[in-house]
C-alpha atoms as a PDB file:
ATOM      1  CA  UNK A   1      12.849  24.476  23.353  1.00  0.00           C
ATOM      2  CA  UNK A   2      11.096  21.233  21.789  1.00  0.00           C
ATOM      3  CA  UNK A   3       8.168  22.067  19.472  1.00  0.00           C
ATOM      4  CA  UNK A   4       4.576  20.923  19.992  1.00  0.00           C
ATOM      5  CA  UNK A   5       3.166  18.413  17.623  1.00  0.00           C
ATOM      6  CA  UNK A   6       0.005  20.534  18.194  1.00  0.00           C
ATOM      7  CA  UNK A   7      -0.026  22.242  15.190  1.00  0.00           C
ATOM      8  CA  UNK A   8       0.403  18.914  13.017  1.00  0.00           C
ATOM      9  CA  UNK A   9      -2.298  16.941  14.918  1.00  0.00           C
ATOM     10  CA  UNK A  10      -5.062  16.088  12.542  1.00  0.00           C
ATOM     11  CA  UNK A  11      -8.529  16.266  14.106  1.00  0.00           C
ATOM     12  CA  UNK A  12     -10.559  14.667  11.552  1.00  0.00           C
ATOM     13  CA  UNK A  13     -10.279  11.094  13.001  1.00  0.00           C
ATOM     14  CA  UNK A  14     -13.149   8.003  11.867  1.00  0.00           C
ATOM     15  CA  UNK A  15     -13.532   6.335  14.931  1.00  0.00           C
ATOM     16  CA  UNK A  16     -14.834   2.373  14.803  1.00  0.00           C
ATOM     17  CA  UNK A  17     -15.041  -0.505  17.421  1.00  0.00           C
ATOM     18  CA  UNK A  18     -13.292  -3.415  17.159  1.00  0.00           C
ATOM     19  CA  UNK A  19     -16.670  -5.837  16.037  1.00  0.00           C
ATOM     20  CA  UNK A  20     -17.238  -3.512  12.968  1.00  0.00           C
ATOM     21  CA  UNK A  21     -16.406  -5.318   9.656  1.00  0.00           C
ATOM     22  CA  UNK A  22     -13.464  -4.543   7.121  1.00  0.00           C
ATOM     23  CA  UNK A  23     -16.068  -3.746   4.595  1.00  0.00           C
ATOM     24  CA  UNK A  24     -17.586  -0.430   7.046  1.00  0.00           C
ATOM     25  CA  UNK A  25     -13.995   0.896   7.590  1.00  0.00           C
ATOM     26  CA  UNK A  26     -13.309   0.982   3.775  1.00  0.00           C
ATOM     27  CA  UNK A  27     -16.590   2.600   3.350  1.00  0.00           C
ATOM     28  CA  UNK A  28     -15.818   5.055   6.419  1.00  0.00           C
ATOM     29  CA  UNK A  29     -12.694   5.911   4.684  1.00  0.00           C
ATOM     30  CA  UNK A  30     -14.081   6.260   1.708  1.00  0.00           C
ATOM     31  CA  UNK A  31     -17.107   8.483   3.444  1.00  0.00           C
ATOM     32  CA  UNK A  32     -14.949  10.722   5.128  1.00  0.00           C
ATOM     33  CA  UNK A  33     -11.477  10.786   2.355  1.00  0.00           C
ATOM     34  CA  UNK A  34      -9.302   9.259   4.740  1.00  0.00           C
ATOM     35  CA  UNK A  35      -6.734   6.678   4.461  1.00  0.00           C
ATOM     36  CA  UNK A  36      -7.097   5.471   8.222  1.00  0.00           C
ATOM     37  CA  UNK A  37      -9.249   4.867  10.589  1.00  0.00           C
ATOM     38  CA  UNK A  38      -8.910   4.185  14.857  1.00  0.00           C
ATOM     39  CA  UNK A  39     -10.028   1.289  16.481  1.00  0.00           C
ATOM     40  CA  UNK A  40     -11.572   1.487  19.687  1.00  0.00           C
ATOM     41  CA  UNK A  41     -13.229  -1.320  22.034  1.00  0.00           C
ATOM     42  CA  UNK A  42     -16.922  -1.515  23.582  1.00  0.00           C
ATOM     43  CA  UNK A  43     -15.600   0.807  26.345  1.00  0.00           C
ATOM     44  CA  UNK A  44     -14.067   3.379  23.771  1.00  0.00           C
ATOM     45  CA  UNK A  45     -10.349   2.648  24.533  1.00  0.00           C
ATOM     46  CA  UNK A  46      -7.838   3.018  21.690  1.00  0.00           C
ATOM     47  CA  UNK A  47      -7.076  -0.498  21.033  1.00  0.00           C
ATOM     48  CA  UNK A  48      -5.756  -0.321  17.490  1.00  0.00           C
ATOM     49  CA  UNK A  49      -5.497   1.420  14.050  1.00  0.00           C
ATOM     50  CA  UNK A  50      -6.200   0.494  10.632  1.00  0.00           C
ATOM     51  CA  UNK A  51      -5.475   1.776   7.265  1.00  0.00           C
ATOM     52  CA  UNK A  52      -6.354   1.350   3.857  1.00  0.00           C
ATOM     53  CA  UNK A  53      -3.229  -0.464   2.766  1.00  0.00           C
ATOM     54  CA  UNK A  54      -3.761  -2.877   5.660  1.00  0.00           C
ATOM     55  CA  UNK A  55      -6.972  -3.672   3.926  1.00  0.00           C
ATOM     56  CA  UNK A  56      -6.062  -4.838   0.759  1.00  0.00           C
ATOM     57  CA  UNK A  57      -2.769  -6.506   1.764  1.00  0.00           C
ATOM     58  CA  UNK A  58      -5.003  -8.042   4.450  1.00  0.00           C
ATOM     59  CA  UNK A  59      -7.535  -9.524   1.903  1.00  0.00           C
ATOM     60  CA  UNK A  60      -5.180  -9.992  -0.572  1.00  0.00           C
ATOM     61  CA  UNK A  61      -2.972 -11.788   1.089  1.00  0.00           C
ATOM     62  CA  UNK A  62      -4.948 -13.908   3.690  1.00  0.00           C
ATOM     63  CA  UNK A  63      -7.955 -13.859   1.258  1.00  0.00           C
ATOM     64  CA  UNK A  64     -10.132 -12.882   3.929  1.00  0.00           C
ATOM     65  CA  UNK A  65     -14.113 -11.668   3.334  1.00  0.00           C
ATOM     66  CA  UNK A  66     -15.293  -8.056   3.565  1.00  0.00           C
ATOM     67  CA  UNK A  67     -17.340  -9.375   6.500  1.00  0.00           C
ATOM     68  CA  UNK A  68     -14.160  -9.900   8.618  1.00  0.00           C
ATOM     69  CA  UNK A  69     -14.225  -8.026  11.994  1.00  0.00           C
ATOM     70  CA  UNK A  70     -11.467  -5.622  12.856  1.00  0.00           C
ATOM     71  CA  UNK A  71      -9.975  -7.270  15.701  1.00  0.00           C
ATOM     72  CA  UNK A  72      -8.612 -10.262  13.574  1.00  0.00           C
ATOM     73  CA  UNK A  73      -6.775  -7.894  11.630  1.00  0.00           C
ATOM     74  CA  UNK A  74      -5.491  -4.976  13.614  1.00  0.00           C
ATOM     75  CA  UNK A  75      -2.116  -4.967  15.342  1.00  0.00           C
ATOM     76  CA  UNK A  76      -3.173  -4.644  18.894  1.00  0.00           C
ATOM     77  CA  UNK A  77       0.036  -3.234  20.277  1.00  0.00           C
ATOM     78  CA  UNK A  78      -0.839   0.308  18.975  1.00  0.00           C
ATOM     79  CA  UNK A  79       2.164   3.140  19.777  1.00  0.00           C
ATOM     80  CA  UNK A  80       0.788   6.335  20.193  1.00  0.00           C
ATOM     81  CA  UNK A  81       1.530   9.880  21.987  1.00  0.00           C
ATOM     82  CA  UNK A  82       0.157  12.061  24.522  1.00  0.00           C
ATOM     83  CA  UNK A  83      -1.138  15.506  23.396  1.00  0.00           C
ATOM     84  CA  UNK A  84       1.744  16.899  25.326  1.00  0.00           C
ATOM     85  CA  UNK A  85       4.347  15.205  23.373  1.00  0.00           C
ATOM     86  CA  UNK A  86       6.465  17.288  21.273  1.00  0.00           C
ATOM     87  CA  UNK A  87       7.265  16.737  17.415  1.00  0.00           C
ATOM     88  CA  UNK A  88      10.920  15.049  18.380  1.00  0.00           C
ATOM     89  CA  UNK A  89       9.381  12.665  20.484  1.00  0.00           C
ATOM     90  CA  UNK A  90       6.873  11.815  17.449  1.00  0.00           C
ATOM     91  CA  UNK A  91      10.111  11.232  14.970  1.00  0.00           C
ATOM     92  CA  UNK A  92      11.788   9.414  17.511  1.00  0.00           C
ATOM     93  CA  UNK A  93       8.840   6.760  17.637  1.00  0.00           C
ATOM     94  CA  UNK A  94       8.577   6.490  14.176  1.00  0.00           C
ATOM     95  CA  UNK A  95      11.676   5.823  13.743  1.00  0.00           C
ATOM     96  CA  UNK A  96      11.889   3.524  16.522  1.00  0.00           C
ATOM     97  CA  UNK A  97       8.890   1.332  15.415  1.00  0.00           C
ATOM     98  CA  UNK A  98       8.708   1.350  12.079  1.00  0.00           C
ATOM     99  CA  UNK A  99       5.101   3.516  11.101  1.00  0.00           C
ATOM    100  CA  UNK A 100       3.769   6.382   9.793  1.00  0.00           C
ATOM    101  CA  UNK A 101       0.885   7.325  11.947  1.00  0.00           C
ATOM    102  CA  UNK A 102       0.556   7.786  15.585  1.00  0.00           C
ATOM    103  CA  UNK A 103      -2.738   8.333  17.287  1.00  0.00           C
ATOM    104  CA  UNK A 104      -2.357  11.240  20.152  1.00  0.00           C
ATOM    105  CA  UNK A 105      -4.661  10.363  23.390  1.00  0.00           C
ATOM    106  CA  UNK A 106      -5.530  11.828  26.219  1.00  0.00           C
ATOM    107  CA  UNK A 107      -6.163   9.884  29.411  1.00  0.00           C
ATOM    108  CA  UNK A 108      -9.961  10.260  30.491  1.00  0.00           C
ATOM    109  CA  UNK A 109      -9.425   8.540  33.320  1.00  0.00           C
ATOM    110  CA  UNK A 110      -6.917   5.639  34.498  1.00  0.00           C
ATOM    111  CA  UNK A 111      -6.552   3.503  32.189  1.00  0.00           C
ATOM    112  CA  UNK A 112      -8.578   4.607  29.606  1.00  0.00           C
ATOM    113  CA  UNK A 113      -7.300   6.160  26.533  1.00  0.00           C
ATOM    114  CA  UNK A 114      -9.410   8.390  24.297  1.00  0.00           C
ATOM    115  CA  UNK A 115      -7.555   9.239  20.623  1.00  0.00           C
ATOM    116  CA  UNK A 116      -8.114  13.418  19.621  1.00  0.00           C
ATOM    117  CA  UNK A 117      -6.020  13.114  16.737  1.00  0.00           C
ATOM    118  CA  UNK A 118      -3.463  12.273  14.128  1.00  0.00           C
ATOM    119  CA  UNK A 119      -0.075  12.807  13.487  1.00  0.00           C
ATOM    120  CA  UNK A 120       1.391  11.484  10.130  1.00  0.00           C
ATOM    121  CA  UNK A 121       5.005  10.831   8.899  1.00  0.00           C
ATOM    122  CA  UNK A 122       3.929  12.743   5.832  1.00  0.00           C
ATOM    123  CA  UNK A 123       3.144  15.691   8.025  1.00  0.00           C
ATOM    124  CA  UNK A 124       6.034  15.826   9.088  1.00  0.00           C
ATOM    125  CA  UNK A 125       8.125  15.381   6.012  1.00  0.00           C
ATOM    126  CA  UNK A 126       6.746  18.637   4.452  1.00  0.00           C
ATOM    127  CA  UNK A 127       7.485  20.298   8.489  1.00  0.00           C
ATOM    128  CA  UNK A 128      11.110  19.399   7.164  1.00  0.00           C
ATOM    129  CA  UNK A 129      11.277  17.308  10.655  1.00  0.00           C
ATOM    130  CA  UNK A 130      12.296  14.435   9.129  1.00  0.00           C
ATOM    131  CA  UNK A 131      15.608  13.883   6.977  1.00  0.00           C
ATOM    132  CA  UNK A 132      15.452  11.806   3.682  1.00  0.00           C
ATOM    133  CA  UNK A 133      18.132   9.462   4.799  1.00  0.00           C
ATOM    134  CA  UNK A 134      15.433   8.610   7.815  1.00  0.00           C
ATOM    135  CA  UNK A 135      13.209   8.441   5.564  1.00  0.00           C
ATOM    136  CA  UNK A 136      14.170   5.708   3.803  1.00  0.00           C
ATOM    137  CA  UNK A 137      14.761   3.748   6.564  1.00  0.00           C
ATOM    138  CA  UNK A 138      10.977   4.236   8.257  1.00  0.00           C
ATOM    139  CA  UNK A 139       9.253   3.474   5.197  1.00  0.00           C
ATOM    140  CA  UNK A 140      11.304   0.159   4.626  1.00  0.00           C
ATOM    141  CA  UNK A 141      11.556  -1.278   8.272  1.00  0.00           C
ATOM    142  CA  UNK A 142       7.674  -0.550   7.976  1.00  0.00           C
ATOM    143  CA  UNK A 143       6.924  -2.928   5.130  1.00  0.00           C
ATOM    144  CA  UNK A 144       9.631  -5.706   6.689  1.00  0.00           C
ATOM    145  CA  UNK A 145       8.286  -5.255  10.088  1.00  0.00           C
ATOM    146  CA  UNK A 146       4.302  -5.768   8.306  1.00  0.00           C
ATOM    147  CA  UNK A 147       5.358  -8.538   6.609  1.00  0.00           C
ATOM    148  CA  UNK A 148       6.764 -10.204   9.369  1.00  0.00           C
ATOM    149  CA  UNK A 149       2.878  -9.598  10.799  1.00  0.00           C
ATOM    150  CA  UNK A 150       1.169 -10.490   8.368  1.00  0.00           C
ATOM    151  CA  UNK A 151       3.065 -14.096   7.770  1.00  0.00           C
ATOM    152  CA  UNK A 152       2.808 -14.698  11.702  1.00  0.00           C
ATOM    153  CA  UNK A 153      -1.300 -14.789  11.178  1.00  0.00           C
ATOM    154  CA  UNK A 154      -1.180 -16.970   7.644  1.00  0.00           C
ATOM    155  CA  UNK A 155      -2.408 -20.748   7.960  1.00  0.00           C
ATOM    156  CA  UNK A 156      -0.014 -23.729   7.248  1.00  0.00           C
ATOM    157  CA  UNK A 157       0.514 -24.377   3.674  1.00  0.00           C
ATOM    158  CA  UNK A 158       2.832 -21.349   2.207  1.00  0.00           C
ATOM    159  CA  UNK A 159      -0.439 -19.413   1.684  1.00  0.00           C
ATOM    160  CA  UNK A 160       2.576 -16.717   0.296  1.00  0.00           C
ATOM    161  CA  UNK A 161       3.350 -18.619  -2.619  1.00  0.00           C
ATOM    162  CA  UNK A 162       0.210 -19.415  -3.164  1.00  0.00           C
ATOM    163  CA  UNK A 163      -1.192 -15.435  -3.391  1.00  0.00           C
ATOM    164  CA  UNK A 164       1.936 -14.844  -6.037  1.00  0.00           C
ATOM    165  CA  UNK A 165       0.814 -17.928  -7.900  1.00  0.00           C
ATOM    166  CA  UNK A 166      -2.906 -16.855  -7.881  1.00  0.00           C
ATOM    167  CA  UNK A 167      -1.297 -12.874  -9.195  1.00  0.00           C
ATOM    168  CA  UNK A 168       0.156 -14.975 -11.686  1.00  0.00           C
ATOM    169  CA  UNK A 169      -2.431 -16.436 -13.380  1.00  0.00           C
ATOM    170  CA  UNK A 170      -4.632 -13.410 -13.207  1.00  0.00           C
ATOM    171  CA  UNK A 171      -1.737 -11.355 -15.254  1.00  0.00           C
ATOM    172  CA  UNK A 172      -1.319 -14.333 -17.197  1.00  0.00           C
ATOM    173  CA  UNK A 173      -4.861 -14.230 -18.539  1.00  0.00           C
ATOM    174  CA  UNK A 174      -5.525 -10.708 -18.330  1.00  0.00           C
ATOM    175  CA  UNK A 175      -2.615 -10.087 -21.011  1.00  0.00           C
ATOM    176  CA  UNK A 176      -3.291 -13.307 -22.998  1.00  0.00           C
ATOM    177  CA  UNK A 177       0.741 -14.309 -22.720  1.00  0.00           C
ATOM    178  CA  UNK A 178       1.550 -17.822 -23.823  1.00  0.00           C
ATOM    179  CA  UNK A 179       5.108 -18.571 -22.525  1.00  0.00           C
ATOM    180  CA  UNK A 180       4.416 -19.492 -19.081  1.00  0.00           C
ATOM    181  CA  UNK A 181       8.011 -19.966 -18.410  1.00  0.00           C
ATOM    182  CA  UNK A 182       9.076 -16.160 -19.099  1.00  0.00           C
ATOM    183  CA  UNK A 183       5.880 -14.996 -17.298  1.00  0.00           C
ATOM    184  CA  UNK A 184       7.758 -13.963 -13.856  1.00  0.00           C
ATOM    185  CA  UNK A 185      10.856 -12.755 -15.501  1.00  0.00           C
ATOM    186  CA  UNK A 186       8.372 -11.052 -17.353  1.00  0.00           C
ATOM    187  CA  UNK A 187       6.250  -9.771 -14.132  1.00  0.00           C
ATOM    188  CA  UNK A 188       8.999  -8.874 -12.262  1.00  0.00           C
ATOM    189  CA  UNK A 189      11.035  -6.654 -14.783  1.00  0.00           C
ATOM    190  CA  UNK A 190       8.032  -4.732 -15.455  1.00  0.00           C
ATOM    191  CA  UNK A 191       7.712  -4.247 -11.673  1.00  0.00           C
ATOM    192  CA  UNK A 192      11.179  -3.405 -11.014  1.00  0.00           C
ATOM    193  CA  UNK A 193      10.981  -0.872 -13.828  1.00  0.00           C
ATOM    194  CA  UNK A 194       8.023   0.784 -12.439  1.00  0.00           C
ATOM    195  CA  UNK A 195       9.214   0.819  -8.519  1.00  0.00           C
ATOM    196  CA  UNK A 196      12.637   2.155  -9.874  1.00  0.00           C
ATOM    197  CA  UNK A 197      11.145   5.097 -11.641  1.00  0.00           C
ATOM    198  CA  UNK A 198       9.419   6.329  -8.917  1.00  0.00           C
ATOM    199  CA  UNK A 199      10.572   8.213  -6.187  1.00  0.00           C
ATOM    200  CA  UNK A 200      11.827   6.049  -3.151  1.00  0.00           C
ATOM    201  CA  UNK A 201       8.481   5.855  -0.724  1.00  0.00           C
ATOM    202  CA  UNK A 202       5.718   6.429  -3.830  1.00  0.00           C
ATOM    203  CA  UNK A 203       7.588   2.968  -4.362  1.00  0.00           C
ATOM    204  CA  UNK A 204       7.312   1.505  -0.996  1.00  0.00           C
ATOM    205  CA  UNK A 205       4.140   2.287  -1.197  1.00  0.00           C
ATOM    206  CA  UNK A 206       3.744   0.495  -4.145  1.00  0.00           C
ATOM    207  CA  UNK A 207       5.540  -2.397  -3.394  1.00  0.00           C
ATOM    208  CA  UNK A 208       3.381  -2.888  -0.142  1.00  0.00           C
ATOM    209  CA  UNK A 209       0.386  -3.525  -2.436  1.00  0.00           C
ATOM    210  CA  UNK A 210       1.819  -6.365  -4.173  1.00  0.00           C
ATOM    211  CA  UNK A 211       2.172 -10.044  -3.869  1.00  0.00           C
ATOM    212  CA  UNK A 212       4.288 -11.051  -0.441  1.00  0.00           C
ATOM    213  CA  UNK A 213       6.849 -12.965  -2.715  1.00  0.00           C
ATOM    214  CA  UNK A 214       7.477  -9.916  -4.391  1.00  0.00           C
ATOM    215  CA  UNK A 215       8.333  -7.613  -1.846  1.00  0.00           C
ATOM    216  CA  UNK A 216      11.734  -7.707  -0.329  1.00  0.00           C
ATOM    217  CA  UNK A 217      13.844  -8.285  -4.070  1.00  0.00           C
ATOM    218  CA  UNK A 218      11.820  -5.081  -5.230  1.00  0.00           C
ATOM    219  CA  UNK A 219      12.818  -3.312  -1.550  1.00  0.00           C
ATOM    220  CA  UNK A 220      16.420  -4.189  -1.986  1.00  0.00           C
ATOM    221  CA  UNK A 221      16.295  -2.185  -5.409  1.00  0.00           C
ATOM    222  CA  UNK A 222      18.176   0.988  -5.780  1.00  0.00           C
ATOM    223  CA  UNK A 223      15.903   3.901  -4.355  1.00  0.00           C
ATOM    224  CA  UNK A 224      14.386   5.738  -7.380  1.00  0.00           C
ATOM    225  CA  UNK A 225      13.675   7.807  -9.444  1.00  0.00           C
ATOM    226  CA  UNK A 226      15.619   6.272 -11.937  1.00  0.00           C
ATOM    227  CA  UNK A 227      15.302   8.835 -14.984  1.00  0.00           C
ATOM    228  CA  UNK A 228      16.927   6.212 -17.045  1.00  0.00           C
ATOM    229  CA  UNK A 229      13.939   4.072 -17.030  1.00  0.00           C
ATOM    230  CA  UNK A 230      11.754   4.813 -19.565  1.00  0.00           C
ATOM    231  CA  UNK A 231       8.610   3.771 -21.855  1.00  0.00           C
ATOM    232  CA  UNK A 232      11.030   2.603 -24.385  1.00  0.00           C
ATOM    233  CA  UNK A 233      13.335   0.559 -22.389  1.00  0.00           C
ATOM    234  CA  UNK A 234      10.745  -0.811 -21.018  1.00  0.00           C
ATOM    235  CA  UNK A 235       9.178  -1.995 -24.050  1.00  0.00           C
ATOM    236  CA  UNK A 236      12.780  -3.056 -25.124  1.00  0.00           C
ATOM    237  CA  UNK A 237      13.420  -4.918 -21.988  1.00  0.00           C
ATOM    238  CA  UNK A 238      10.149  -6.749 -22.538  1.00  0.00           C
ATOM    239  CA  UNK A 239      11.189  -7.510 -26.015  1.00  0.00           C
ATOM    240  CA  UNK A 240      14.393  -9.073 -24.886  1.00  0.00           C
ATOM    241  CA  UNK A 241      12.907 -10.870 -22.380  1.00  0.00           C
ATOM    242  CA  UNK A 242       9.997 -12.376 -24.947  1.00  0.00           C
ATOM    243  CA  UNK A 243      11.234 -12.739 -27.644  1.00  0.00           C
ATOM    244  CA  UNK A 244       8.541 -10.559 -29.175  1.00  0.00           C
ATOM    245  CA  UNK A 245       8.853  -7.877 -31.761  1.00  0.00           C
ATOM    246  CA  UNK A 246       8.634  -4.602 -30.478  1.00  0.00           C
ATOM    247  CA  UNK A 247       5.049  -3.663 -31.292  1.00  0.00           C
ATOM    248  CA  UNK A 248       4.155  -6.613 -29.382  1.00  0.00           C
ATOM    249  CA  UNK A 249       5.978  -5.976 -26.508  1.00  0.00           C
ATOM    250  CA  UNK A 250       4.579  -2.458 -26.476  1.00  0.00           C
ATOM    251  CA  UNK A 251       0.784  -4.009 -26.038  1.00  0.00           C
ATOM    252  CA  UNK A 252       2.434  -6.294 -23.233  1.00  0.00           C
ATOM    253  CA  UNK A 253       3.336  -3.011 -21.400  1.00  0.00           C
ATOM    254  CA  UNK A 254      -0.182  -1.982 -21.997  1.00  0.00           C
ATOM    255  CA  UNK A 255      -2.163  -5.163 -20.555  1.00  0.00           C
ATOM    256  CA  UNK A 256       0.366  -5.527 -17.711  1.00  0.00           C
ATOM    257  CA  UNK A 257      -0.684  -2.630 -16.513  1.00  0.00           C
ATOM    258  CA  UNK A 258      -4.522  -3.138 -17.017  1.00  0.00           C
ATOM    259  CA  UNK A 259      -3.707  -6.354 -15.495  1.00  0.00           C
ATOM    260  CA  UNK A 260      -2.077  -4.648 -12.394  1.00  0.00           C
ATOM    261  CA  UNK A 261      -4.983  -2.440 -12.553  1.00  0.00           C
ATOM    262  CA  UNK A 262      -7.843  -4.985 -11.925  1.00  0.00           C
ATOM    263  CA  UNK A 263      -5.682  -6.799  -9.248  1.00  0.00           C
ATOM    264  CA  UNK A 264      -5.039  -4.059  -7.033  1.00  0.00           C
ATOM    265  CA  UNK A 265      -7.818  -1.279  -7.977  1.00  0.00           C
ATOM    266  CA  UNK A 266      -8.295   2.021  -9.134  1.00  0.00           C
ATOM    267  CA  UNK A 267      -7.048   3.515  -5.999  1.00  0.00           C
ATOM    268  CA  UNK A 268      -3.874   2.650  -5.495  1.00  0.00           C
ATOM    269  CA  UNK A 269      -2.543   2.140  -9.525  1.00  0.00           C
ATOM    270  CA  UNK A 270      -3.953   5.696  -9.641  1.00  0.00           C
ATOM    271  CA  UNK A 271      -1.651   6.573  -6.833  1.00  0.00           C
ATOM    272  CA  UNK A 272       1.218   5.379  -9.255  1.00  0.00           C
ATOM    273  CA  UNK A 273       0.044   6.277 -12.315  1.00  0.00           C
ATOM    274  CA  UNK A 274       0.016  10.225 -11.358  1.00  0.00           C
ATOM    275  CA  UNK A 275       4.224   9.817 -10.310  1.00  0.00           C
ATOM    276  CA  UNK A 276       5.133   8.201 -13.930  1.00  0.00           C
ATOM    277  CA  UNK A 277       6.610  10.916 -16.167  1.00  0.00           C
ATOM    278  CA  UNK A 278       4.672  11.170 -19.275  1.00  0.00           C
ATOM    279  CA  UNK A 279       5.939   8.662 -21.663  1.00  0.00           C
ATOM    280  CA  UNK A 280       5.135   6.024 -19.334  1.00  0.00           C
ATOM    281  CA  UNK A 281       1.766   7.599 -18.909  1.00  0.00           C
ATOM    282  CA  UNK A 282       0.790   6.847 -22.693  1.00  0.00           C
ATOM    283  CA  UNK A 283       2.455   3.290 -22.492  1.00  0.00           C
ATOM    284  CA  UNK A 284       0.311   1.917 -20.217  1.00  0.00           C
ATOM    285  CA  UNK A 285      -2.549   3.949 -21.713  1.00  0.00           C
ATOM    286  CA  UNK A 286      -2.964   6.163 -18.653  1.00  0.00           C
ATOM    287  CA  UNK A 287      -2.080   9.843 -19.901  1.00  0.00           C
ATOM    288  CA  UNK A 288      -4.035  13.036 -20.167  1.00  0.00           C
ATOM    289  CA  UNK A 289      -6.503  11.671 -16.997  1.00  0.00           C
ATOM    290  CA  UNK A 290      -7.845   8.440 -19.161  1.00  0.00           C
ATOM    291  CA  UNK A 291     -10.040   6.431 -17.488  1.00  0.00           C
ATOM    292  CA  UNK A 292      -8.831   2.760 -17.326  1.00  0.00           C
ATOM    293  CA  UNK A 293     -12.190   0.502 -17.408  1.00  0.00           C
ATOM    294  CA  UNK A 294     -11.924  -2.985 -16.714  1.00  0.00           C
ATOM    295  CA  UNK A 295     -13.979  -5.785 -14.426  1.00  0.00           C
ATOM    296  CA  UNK A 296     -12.666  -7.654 -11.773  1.00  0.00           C
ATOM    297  CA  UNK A 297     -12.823 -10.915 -12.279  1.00  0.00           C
ATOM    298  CA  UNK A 298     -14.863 -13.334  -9.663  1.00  0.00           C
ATOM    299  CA  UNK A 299     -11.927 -14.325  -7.964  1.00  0.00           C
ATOM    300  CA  UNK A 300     -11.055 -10.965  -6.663  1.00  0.00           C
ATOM    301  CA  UNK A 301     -14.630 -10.001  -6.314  1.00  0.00           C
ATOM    302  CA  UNK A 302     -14.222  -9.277  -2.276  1.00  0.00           C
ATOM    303  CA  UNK A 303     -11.290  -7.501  -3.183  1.00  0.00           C
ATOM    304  CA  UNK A 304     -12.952  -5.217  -5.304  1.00  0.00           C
ATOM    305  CA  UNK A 305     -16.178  -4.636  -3.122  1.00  0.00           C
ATOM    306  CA  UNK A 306     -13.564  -3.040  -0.842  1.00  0.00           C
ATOM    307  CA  UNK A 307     -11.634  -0.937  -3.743  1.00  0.00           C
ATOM    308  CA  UNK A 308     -15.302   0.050  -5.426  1.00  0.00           C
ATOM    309  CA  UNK A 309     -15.976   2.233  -2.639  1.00  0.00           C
ATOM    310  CA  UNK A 310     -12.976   4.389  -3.476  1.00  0.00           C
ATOM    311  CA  UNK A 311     -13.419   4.802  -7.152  1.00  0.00           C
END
């Protein structure tokens, strides 16, 4: 007999339609402590979902305003399930398409679709529904398959290189590093240290955050955690990679990371942060629940009117 996702539907769902702005769904899910909300048009028919990653890569990536409306950024070709589906059939389309969350309708009347709920991949990881080995393979075709997405909506021009180039400089100033030409072998070992050490979808998750460019060499990493990595071969790889002493190198590790901080927000670096083991924890001067404090700087300001709300 097939189970009933019943018991892992959550309830709690923040309904918006499709002309509210980016900036009122981050403050909805801030509102409410959830990291989604449904999109629904003027006649209250599922049309979409959004979550709180989609935000930032959204701005981030397109560098679009806080005053953008939902419907230029949601995927309209939303999966979802009837309530009578049963948990298989859930795992099934997750696996199938790629995501994490399906919305569960009921049909009001022909046609019309009216989302009760939420079932999560998460959910039904700790249900013990869903192997690791499938796992790994959800969370990955879901950042390909979102990049793919994302790249179909940016303008002529290689916008992509030009959001890693913009990540560049910021890191560049925010750690006051003067050998430009060892700045992304410099970014991207500290990166691949930090996705490496973490378990295999904290750093998906991670990676999703970050520059487009940067994305598919850190997927194609081995899946973590990597207990080899840690503060001090970091600080040694940085030193090798300088040319600085290692004392130096050590306050690179520490900037970086404020750097990283500022760019992507509380929210999410806090998200990583609390995965690190300890030692990594003091490097980047994050251990024993500090308090990183830091300003965005204008550039990012739209960025961070989003992340304020969930600080």
């Amino acid at each position: 007999m097939k189970s009933s996702i019943d018991m892992f539907v959550d309830r709690k769902v923040v309904i918006l339609k499709e002309n509210d702005t980016v900036l009122t769904a981050a403050k909805a899910m801030c509102k409410n402590q959830v990291g989604c909300v449904v999109v629904n048009d003027e006649d209250s028919n599922l049309t979409g979902i959004l979550t709180d990653r989609d935000i930032v890569c959204n701005l981030i990536s397109l560098e679009l305003e806080p005053n953008t409306l939902l419907n230029k950024i949601i995927e309209t070709d939303v999966k979802y399930l009837h309530a009578s589906s049963s948990i298989e059939q859930a795992v099934n389309v997750m696996k199938e398409h790629s995501i994490r969350r399906l919305p569960i309708i009921v049909e009001v009347k022909k046609g019309q679709r009216k989302c009760i709920g939420l079932i999560t991949l998460d959910d039904l990881i700790a249900g013990e529904f869903v192997a690791n080995t499938e796992l790994s393979k959800i969370v990955k075709s879901q950042i390909l398959r979102k990049k793919k997405v994302l790249q179909k909506k940016l303008t002529k021009g290689n916008k992509v290189d030009q959001t890693y180039s913009k990540f560049l400089t910021h890191v560049s100033k925010d750690i006051d590093f003067k050998k430009e030409e060892k700045l992304d072998e410099l970014v991207q070992f500290v990166l691949s240290s930090i996705v490496q050490r973490l378990h295999f979808t904290g750093g998906a998750h991670f990676i999703s955050q970050l520059p487009k460019h940067l994305q598919e060499p850190l997927l194609d990493l081995l899946a973590g955690p990597n207990r080899s990595i840690t503060s001090q071969s970091i600080v040694q790889g940085i030193s090798i990679r300088t040319g600085y002493d290692l004392n130096t190198s050590k306050q690179l590790a520490y900037k970086f990371w404020h750097a990283l901080y500022s760019y992507l927000g509380g929210g999410e670096t806090d998200q990583v942060i609390h995965q690190l083991p300890e030692d990594i924890k003091e490097l980047f001067g994050a251990a024993k629940g500090k308090q990183i404090k830091t300003q965005p700087r204008a550039a990012n300001t739209a960025n961070h009117q989003i992340w304020s709300e969930y600080e």
